[in-house]
Protein backbone atom coordinates (compact mmCIF):
# COMPACT_ATOMS: atom_id res chain seq x y z
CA UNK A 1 97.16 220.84 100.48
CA UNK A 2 100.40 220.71 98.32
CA UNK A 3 100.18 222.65 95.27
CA UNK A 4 102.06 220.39 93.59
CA UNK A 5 99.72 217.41 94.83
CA UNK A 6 96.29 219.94 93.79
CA UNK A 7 97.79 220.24 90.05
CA UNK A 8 98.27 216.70 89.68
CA UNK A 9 95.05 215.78 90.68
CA UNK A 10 93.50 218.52 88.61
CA UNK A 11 96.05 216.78 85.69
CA UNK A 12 94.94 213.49 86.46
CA UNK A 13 91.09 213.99 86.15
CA UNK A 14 91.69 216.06 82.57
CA UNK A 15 93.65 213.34 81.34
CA UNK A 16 90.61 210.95 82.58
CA UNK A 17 87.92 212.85 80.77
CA UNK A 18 90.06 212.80 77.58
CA UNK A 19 91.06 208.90 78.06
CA UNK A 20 86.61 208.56 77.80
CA UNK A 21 87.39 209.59 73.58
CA UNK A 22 89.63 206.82 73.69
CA UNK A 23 87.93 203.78 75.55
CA UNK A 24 87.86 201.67 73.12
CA UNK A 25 91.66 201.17 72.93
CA UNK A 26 91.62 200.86 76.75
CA UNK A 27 90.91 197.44 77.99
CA UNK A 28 89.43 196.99 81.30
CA UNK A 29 86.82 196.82 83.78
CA UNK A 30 86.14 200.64 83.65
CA UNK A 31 83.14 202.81 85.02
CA UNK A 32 83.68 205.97 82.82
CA UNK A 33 80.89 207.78 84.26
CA UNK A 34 82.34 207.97 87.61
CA UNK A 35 85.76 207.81 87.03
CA UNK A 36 88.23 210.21 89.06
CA UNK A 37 91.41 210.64 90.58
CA UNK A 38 90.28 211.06 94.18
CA UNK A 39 93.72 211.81 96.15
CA UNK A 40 97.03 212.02 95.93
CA UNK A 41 99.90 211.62 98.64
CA UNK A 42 103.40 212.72 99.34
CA UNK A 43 105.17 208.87 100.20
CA UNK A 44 108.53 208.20 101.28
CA UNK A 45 109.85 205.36 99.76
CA UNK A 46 112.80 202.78 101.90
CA UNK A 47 115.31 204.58 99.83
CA UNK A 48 114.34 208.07 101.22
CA UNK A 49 112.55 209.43 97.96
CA UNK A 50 109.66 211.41 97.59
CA UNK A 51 106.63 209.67 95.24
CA UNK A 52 103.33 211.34 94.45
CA UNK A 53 100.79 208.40 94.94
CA UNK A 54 97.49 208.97 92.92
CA UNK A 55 94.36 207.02 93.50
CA UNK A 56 91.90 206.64 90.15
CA UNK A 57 88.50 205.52 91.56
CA UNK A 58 86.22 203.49 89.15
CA UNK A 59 88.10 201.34 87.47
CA UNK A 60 89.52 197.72 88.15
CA UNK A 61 92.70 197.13 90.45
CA UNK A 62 95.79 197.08 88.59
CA UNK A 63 94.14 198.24 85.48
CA UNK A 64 97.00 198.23 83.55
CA UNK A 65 96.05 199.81 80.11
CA UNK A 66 94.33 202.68 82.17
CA UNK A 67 97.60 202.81 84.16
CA UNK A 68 99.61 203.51 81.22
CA UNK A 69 97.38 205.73 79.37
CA UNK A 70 97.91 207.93 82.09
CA UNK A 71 101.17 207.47 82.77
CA UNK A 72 101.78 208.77 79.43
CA UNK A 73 99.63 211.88 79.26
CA UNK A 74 101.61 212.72 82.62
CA UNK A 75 104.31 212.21 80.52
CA UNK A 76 103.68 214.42 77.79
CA UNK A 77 102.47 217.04 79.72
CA UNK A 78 106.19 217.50 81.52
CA UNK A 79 105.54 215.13 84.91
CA UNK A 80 108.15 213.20 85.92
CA UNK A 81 106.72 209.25 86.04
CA UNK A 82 109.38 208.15 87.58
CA UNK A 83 107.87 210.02 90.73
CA UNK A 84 104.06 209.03 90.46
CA UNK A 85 102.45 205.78 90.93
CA UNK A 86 98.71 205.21 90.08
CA UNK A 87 96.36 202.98 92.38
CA UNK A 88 93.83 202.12 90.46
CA UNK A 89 90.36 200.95 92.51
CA UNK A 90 86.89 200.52 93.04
């Protein structure tokens, strides 16, 4: 696997633990006992650019608050968001 695709995960599922301290200002259908990033993917978008894909298991489709809490972490911790999408699912 990627190392670049084993950090994010690893990112990912730190950034979930932490988001459990602040569920309450996450809105959603959420199952914060078994949440977790489960894979990521190398995609090729139509244009020709690469995208990391990362799939959250345990919470709602399109959970959108979720989404953007981790979006940001990513953020902050020096990932480019412009490159990852999250899949949220059940």
């Amino acid at each position: 696997m990627n190392k670049k695709k084993v950090k994010l995960e690893l990112a990912v599922n730190d950034i979930l633990k932490d988001a459990q301290k602040d569920k309450d200002k996450i809105n959603g259908s959420i199952n914060w006992g078994d949440l977790q990033c489960v894979s990521v993917e190398m995609i090729t978008d139509s244009e020709g650019n690469n995208k990391y894909r990362v799939y959250v298991e345990e919470a709602e489709p399109d959970c959108k608050e979720l989404i953007e809490y981790i979006e940001d972490e990513l953020f902050l911790s020096g990932w480019n968001d412009n490159i990852i999408e999250i899949i949220t699912e059940w």
